[in-house]
N, C-alpha and C. Protein backbone atom coordinates (compact mmCIF):
# COMPACT_ATOMS: atom_id res chain seq x y z
N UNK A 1 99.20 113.33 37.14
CA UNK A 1 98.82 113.83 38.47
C UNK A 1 97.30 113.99 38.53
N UNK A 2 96.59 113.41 39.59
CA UNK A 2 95.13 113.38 39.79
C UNK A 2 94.72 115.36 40.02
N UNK A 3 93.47 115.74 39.67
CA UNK A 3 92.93 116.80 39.66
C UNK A 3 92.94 117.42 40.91
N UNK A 4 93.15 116.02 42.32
CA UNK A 4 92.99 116.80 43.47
C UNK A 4 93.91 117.17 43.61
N UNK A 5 95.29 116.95 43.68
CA UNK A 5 96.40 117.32 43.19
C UNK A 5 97.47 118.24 43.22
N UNK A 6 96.46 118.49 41.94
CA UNK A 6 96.99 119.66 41.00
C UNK A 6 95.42 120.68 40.80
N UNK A 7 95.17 121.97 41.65
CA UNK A 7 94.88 123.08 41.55
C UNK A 7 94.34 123.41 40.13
N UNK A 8 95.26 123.47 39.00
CA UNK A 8 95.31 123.65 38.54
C UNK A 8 93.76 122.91 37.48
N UNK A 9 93.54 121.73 37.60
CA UNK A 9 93.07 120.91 36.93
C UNK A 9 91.62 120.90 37.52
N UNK A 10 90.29 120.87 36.39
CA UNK A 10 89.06 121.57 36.76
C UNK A 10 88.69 120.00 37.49
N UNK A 11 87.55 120.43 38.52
CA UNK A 11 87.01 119.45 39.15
C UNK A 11 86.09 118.57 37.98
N UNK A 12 85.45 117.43 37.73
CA UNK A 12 84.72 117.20 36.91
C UNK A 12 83.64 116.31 37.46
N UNK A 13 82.46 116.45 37.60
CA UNK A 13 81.32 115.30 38.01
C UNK A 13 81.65 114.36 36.93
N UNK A 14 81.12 112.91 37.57
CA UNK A 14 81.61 111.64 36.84
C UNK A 14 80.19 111.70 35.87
N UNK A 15 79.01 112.41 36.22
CA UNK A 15 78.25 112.24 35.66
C UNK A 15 77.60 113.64 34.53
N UNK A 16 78.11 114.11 34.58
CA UNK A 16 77.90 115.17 34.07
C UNK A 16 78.83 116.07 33.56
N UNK A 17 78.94 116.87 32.28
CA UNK A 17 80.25 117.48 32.15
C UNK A 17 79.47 119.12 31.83
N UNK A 18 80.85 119.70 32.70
CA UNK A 18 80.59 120.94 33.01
C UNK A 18 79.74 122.12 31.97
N UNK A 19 78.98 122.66 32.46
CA UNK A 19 78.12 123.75 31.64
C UNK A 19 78.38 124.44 30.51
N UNK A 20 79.65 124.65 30.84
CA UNK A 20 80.57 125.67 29.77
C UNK A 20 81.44 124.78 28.64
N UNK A 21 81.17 123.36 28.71
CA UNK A 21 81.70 122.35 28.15
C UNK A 21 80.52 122.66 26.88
N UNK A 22 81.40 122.36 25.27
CA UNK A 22 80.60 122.45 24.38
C UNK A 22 80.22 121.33 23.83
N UNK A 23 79.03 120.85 23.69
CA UNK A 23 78.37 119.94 23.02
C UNK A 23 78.49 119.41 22.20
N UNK A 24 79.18 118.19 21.47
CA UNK A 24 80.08 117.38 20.47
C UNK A 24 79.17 116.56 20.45
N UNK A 25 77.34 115.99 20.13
CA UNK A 25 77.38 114.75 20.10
C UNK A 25 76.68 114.97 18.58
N UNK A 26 76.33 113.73 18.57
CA UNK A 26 75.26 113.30 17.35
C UNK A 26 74.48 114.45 16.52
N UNK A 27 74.11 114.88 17.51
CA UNK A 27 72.86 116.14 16.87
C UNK A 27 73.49 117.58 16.47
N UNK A 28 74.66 116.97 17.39
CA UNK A 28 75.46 118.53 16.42
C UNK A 28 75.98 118.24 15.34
N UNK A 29 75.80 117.20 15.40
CA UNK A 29 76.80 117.11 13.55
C UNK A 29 75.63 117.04 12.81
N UNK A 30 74.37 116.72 12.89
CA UNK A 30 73.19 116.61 12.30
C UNK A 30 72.92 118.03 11.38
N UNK A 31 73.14 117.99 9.94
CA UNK A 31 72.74 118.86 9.02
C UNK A 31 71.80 119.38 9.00
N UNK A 32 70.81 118.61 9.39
CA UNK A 32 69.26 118.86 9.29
C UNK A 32 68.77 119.53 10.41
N UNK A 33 69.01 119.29 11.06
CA UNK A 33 68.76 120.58 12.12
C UNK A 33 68.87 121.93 11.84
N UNK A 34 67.84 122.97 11.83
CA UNK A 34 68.14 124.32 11.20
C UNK A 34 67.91 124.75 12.81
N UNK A 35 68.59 125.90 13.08
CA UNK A 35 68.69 126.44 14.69
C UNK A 35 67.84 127.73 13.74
N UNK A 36 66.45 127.78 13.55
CA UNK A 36 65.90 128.65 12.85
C UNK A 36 64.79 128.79 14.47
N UNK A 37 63.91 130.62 14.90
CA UNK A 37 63.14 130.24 16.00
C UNK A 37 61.82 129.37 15.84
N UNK A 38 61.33 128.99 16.49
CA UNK A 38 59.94 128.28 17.10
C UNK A 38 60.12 127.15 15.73
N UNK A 39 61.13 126.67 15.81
CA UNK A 39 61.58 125.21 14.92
C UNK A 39 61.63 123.73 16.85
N UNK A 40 60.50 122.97 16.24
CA UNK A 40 60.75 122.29 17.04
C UNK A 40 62.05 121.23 17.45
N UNK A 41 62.76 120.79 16.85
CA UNK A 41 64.00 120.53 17.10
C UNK A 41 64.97 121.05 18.03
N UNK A 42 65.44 122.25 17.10
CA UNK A 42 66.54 123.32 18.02
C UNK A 42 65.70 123.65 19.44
N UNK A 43 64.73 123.47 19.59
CA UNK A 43 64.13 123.79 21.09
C UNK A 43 63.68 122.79 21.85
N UNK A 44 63.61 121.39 21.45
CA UNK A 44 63.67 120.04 21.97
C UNK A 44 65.12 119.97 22.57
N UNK A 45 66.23 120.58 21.63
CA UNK A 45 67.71 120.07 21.70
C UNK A 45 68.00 120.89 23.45
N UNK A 46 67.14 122.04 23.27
CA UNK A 46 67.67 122.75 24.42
C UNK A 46 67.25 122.39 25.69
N UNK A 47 65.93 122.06 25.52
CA UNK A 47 64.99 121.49 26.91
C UNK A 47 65.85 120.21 27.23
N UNK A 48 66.85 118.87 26.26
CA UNK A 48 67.57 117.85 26.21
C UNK A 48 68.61 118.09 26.75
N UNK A 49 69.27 119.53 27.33
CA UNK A 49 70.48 119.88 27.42
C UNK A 49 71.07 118.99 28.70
N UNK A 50 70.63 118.76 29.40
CA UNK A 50 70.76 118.03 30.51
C UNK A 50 71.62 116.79 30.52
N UNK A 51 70.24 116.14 29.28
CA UNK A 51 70.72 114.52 29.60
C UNK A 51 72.06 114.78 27.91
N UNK A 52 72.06 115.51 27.51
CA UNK A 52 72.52 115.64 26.28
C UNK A 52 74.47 115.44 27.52
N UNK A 53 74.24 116.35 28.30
CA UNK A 53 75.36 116.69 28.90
C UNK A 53 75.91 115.60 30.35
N UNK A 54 75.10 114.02 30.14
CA UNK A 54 75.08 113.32 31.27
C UNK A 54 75.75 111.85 30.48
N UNK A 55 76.61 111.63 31.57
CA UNK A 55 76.90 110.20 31.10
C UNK A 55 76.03 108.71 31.92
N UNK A 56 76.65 107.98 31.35
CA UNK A 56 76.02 106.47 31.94
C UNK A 56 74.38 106.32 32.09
N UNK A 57 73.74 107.46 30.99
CA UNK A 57 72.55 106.92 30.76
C UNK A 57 72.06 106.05 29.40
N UNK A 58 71.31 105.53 29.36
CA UNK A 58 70.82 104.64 28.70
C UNK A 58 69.18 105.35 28.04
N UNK A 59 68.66 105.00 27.14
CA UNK A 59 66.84 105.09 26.57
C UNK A 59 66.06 103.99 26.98
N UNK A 60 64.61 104.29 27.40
CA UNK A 60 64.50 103.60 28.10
C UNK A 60 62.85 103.67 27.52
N UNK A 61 61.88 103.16 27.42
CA UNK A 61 60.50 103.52 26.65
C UNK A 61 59.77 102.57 27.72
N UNK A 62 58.67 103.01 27.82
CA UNK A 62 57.43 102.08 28.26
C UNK A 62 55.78 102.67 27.52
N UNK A 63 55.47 101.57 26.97
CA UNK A 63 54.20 101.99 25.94
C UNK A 63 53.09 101.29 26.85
N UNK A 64 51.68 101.80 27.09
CA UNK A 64 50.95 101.79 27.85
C UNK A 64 49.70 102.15 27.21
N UNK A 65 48.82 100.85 27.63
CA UNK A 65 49.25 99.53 27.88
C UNK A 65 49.88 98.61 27.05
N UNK A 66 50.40 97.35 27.19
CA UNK A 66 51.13 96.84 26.41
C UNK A 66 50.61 96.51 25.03
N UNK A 67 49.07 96.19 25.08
CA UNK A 67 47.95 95.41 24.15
C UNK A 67 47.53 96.48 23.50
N UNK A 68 47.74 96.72 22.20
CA UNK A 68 47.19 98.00 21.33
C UNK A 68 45.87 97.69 21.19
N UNK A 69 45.24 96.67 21.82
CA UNK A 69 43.72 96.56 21.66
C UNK A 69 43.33 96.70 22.53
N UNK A 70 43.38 97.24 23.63
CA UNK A 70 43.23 97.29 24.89
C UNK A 70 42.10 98.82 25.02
N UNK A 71 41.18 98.54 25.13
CA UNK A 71 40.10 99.46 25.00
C UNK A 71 39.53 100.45 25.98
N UNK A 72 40.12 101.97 26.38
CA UNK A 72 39.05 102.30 27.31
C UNK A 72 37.39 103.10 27.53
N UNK A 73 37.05 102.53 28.19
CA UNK A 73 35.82 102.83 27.75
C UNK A 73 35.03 103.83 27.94
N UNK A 74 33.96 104.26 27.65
CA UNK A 74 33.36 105.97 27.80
C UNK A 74 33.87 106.09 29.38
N UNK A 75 34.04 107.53 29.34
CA UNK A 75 34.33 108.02 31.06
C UNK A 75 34.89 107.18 32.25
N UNK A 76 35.94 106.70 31.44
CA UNK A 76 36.69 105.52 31.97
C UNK A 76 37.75 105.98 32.18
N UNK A 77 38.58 105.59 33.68
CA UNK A 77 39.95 106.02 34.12
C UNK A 77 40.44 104.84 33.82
N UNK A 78 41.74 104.45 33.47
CA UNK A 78 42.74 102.96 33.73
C UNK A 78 43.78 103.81 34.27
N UNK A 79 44.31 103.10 35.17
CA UNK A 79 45.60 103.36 35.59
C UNK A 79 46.42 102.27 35.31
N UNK A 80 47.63 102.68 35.63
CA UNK A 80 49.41 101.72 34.97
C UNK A 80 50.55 102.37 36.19
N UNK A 81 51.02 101.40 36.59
CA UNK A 81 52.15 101.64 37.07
C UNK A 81 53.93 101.34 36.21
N UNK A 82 54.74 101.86 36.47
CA UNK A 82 55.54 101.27 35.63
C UNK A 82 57.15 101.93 36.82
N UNK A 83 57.74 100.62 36.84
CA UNK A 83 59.04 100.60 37.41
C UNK A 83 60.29 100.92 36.73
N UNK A 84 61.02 102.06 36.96
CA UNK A 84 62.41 102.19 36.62
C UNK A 84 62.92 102.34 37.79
N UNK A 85 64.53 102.42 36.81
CA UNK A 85 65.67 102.58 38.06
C UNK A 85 65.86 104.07 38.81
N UNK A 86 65.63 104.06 39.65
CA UNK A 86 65.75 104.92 40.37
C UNK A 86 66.92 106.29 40.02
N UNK A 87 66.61 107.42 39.97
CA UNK A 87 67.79 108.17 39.01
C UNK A 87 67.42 108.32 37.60
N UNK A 88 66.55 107.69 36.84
CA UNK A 88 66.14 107.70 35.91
C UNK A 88 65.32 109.10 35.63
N UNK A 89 65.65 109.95 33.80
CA UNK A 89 64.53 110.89 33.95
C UNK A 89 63.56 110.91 32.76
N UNK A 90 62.23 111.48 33.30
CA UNK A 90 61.36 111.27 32.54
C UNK A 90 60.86 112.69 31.90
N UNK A 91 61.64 112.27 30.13
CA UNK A 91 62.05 113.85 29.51
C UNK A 91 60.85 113.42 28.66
N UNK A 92 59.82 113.05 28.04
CA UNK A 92 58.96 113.55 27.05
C UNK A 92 57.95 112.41 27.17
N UNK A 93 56.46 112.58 26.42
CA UNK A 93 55.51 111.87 26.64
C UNK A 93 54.83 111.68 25.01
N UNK A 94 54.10 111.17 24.47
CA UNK A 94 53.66 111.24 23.24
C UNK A 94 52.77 109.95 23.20
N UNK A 95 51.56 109.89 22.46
CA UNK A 95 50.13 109.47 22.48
C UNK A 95 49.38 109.09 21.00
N UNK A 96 48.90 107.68 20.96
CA UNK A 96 48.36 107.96 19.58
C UNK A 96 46.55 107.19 20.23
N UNK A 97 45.92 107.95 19.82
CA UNK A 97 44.38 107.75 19.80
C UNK A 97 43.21 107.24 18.43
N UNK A 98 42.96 106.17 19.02
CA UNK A 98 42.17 105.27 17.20
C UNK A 98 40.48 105.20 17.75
N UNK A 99 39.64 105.14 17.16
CA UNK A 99 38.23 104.44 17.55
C UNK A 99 38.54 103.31 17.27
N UNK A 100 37.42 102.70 17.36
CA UNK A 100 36.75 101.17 17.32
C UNK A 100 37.40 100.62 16.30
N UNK A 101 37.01 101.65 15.09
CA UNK A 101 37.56 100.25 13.72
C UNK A 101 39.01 101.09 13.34
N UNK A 102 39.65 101.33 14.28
CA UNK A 102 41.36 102.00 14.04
C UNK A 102 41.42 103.22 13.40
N UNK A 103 40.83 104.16 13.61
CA UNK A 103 40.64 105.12 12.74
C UNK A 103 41.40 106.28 13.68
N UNK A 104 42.65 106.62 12.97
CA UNK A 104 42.96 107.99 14.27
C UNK A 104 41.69 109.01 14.75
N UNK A 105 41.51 109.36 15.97
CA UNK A 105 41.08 110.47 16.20
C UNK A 105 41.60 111.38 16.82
N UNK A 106 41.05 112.63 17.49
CA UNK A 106 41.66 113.97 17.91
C UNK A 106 41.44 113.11 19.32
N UNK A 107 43.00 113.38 20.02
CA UNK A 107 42.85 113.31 21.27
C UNK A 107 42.58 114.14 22.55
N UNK A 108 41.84 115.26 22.17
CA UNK A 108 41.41 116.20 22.84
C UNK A 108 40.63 115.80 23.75
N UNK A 109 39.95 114.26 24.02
CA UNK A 109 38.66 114.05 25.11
C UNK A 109 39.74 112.99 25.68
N UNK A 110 41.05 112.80 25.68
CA UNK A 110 41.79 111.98 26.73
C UNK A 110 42.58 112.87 27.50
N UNK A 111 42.86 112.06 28.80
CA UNK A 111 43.33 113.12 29.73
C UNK A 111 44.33 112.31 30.72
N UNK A 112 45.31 112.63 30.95
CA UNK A 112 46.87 111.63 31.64
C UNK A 112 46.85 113.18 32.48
N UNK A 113 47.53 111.68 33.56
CA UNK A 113 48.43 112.46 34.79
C UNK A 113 49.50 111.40 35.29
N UNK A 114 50.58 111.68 35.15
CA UNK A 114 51.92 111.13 35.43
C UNK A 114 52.09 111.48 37.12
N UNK A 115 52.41 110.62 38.00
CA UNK A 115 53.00 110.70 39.27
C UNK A 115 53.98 110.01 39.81
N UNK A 116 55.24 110.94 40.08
CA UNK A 116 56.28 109.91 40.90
C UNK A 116 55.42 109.48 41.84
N UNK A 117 55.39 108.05 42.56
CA UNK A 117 54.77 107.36 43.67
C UNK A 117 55.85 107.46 44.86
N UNK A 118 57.26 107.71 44.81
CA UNK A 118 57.88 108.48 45.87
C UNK A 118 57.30 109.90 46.60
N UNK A 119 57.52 110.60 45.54
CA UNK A 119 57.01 112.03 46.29
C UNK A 119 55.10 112.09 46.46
N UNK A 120 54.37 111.42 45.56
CA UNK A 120 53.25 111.64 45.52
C UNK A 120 53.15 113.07 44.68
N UNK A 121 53.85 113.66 44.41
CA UNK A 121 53.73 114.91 43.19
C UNK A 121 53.36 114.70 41.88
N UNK A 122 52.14 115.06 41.75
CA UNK A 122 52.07 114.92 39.85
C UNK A 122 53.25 115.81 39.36
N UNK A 123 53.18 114.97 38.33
CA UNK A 123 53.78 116.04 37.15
C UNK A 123 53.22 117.56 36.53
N UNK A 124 51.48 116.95 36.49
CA UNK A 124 51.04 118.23 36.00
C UNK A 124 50.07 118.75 37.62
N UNK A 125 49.58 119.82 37.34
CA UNK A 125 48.55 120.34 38.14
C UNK A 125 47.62 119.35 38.17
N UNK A 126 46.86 119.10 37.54
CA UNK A 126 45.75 118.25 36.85
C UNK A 126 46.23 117.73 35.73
N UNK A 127 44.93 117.02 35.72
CA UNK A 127 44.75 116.25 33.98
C UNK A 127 45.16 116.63 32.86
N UNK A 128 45.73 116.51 32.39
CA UNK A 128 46.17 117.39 30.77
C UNK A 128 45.66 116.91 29.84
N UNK A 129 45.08 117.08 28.48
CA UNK A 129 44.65 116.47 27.63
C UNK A 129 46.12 116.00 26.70
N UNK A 130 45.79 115.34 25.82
CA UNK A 130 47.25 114.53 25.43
C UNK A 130 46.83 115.30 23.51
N UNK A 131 46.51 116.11 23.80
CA UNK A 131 46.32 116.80 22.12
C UNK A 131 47.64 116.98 21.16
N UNK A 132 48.13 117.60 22.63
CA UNK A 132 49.51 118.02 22.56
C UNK A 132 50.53 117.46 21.96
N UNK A 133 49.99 115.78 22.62
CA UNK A 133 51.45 114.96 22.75
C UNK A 133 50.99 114.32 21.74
N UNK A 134 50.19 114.18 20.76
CA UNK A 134 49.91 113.37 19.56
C UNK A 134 49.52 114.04 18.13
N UNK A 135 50.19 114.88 18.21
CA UNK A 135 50.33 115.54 16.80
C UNK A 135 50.54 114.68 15.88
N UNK A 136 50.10 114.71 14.90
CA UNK A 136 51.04 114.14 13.71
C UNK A 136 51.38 115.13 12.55
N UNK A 137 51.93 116.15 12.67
CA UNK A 137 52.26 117.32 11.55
C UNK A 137 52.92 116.33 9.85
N UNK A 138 52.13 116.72 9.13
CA UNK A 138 52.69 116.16 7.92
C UNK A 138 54.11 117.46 7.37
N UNK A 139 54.15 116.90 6.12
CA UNK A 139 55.42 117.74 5.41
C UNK A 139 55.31 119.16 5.43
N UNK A 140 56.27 119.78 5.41
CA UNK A 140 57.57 119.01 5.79
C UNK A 140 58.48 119.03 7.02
N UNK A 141 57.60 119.38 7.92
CA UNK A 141 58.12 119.45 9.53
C UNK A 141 58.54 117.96 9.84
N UNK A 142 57.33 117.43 9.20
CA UNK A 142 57.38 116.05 9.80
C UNK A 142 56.69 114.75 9.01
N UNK A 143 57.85 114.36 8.11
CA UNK A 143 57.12 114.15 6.42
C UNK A 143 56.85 112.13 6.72
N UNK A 144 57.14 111.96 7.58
CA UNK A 144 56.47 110.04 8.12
C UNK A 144 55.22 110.29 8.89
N UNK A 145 55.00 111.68 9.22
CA UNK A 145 53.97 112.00 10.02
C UNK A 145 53.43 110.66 11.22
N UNK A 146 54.57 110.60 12.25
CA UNK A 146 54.55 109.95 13.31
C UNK A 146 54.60 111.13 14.40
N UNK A 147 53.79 110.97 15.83
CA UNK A 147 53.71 112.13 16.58
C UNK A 147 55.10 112.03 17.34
N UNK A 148 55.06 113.52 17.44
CA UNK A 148 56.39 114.52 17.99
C UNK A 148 56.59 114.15 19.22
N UNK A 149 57.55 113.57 20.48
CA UNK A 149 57.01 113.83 21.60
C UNK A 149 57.11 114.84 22.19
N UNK A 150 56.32 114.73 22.89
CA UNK A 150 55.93 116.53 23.77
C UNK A 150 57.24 116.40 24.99
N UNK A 151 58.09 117.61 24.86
CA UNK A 151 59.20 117.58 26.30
C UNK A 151 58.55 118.01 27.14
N UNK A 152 59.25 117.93 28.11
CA UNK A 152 58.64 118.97 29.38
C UNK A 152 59.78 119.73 29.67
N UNK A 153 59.80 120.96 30.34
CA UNK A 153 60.68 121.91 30.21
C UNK A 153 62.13 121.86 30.74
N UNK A 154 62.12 120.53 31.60
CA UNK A 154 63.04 120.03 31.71
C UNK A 154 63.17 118.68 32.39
N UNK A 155 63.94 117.68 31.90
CA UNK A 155 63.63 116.26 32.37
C UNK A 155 63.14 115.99 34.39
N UNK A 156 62.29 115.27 34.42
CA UNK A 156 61.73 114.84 35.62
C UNK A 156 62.80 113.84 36.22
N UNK A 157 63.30 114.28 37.61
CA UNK A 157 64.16 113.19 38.03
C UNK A 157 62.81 111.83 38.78
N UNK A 158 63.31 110.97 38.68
CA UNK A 158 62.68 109.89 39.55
C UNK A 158 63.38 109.25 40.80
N UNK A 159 63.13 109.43 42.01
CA UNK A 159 63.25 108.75 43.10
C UNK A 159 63.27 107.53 42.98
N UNK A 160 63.75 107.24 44.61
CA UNK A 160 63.59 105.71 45.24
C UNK A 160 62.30 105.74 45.44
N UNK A 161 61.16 104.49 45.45
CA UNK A 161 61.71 103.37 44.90
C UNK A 161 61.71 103.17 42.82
N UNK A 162 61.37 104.33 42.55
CA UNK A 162 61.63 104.69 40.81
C UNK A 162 60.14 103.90 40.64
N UNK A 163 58.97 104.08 40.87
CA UNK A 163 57.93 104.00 40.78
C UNK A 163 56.85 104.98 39.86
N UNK A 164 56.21 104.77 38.58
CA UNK A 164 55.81 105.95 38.50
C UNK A 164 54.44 105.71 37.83
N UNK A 165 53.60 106.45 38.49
CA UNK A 165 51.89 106.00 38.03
C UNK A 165 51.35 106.70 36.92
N UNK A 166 50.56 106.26 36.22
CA UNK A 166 50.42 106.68 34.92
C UNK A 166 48.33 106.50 34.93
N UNK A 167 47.59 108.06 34.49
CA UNK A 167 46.21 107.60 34.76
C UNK A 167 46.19 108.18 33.41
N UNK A 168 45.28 107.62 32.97
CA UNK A 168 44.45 107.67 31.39
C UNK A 168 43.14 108.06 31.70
N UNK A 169 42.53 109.44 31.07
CA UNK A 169 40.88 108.78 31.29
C UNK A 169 40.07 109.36 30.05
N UNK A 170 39.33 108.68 29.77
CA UNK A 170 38.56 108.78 28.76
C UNK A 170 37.13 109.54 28.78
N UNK A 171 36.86 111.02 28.48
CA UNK A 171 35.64 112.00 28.84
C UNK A 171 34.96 112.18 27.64
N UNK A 172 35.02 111.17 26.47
CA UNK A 172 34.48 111.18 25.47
C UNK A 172 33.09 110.00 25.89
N UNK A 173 32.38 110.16 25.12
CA UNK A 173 30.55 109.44 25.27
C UNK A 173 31.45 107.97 24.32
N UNK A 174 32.14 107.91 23.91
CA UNK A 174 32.49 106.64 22.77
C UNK A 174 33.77 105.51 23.35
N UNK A 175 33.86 104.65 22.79
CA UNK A 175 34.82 103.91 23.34
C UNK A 175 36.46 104.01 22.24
N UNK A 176 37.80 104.29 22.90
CA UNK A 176 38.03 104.47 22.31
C UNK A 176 39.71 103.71 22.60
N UNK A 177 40.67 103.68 21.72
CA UNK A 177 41.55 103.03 21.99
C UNK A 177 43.02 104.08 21.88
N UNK A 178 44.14 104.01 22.95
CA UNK A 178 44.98 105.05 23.08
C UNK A 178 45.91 104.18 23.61
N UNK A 179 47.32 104.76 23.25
CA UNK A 179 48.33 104.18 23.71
C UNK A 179 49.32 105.20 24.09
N UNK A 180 49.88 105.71 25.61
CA UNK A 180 50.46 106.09 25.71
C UNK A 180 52.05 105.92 25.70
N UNK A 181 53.16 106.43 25.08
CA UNK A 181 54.77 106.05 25.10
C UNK A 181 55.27 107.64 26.18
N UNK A 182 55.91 106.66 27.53
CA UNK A 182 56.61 107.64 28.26
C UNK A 182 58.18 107.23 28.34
N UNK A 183 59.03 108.34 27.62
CA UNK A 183 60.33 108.49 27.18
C UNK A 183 61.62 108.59 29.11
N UNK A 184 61.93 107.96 29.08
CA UNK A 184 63.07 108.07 30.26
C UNK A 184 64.69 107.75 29.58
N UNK A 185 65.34 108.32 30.44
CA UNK A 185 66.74 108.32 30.51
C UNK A 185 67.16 107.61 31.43
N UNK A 186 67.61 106.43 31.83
CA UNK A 186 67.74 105.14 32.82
C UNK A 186 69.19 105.17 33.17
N UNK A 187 69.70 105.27 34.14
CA UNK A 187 71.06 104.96 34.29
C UNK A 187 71.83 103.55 34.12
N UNK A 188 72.86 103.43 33.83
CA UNK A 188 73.25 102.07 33.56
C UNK A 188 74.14 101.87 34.94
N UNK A 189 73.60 100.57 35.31
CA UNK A 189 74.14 100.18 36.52
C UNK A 189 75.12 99.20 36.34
N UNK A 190 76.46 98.80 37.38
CA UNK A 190 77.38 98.23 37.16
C UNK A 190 76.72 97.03 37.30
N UNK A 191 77.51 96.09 37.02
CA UNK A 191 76.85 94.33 37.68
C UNK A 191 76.62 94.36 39.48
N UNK A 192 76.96 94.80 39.67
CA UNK A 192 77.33 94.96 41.74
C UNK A 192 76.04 95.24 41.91
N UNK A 193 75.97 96.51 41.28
CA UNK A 193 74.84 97.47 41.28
C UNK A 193 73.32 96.51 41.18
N UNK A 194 73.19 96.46 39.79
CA UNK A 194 72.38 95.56 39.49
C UNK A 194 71.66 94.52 40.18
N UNK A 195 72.67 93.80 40.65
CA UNK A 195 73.01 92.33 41.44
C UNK A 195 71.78 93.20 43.04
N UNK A 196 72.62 94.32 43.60
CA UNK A 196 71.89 94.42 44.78
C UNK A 196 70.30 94.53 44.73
N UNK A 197 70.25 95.48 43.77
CA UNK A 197 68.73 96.00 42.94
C UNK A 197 67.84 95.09 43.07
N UNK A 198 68.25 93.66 42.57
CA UNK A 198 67.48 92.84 41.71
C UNK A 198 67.02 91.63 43.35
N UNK A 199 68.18 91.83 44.11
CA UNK A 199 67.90 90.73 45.77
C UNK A 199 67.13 91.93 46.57
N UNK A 200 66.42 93.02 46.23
CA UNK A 200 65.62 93.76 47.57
C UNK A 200 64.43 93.40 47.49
């Protein structure tokens, strides 16, 4: 007997399962996870709760710009646009910054601002420096010492037309080379779906 039915039987979004529903995936079976406080993990897992609790999404990355040699230059803005599917969310950001002859540096003199191009709303107030988002903590937080990505407090939905602008700028006197990776959750579309998407 279908849920509408029968009273009895809880309503369920096709996309989402209910709040009070307990969390069975991957990361709970994960040993390594200590739910210890101000452990970055167990507090990534929570800001994740969302998409943790959503079906028919997919991972979805765009690294920016594509050319790791791609240079910007003293007091230099570049901008990037980058297209997803609409419904898509944009849960974390993370940054690696080199000089001239590849040498990491502190990314404290770069500065991003993310904007849905639907709403025209940044993400942040202003400019943020990307210090944040390019940690590389060695052992034993983080013993490959690859940077963490930075969440945001809770995933960014993206609009029609799933457009989203991306500014870089460079307030350092030197020339320097940066690559930003912005993390989304993409919905998976049927073939129908797809098919219409792809003729607009």
């Amino acid at each position: 007997m279908s849920s509408s039915m029968n009273p009895a039987c809880p309503q369920f979004n096709p996309l989402t399962m209910p709040d009070d529903t307990p969390l069975m995936d991957g990361f709970a079976y994960n040993p390594a996870v200590r739910y210890t406080p101000h452990n970055y993990y167990p507090i990534a897992l929570a800001q994740m709760e969302l998409l943790r609790r959503a079906n028919l999404l997919r991972p979805r990355w765009f690294v920016l710009p594509d050319d790791e040699q791609t240079p910007i230059a003293a007091y230099q803005t570049m901008e990037y646009q980058v297209s997803v599917t609409p419904g898509s969310y944009l849960w974390a950001i993370s940054c690696v910054t080199y000089n001239a002859s590849y040498v990491p540096v502190a990314a404290s003199n770069i500065l991003i601002q993310v904007t849905d191009s639907c709403t025209g709303i940044p993400t942040f107030s202003d400019f943020v420096t990307t210090r944040g988002m390019s940690q590389q903590p060695s052992a034993p937080v983080n013993p490959l010492g690859y940077p963490i990505p930075m969440l945001f407090t809770a995933p960014r939905l993206i609009l029609e037309p799933g457009l989203v602008t991306v500014e870089v700028a460079n307030r350092s006197a030197d020339e320097v080379i940066t690559q930003i990776v912005l993390y989304f959750a993409e919905p998976c579309l049927m073939t129908g779906e797809a098919t219409g998407r792809a003729g607009r």
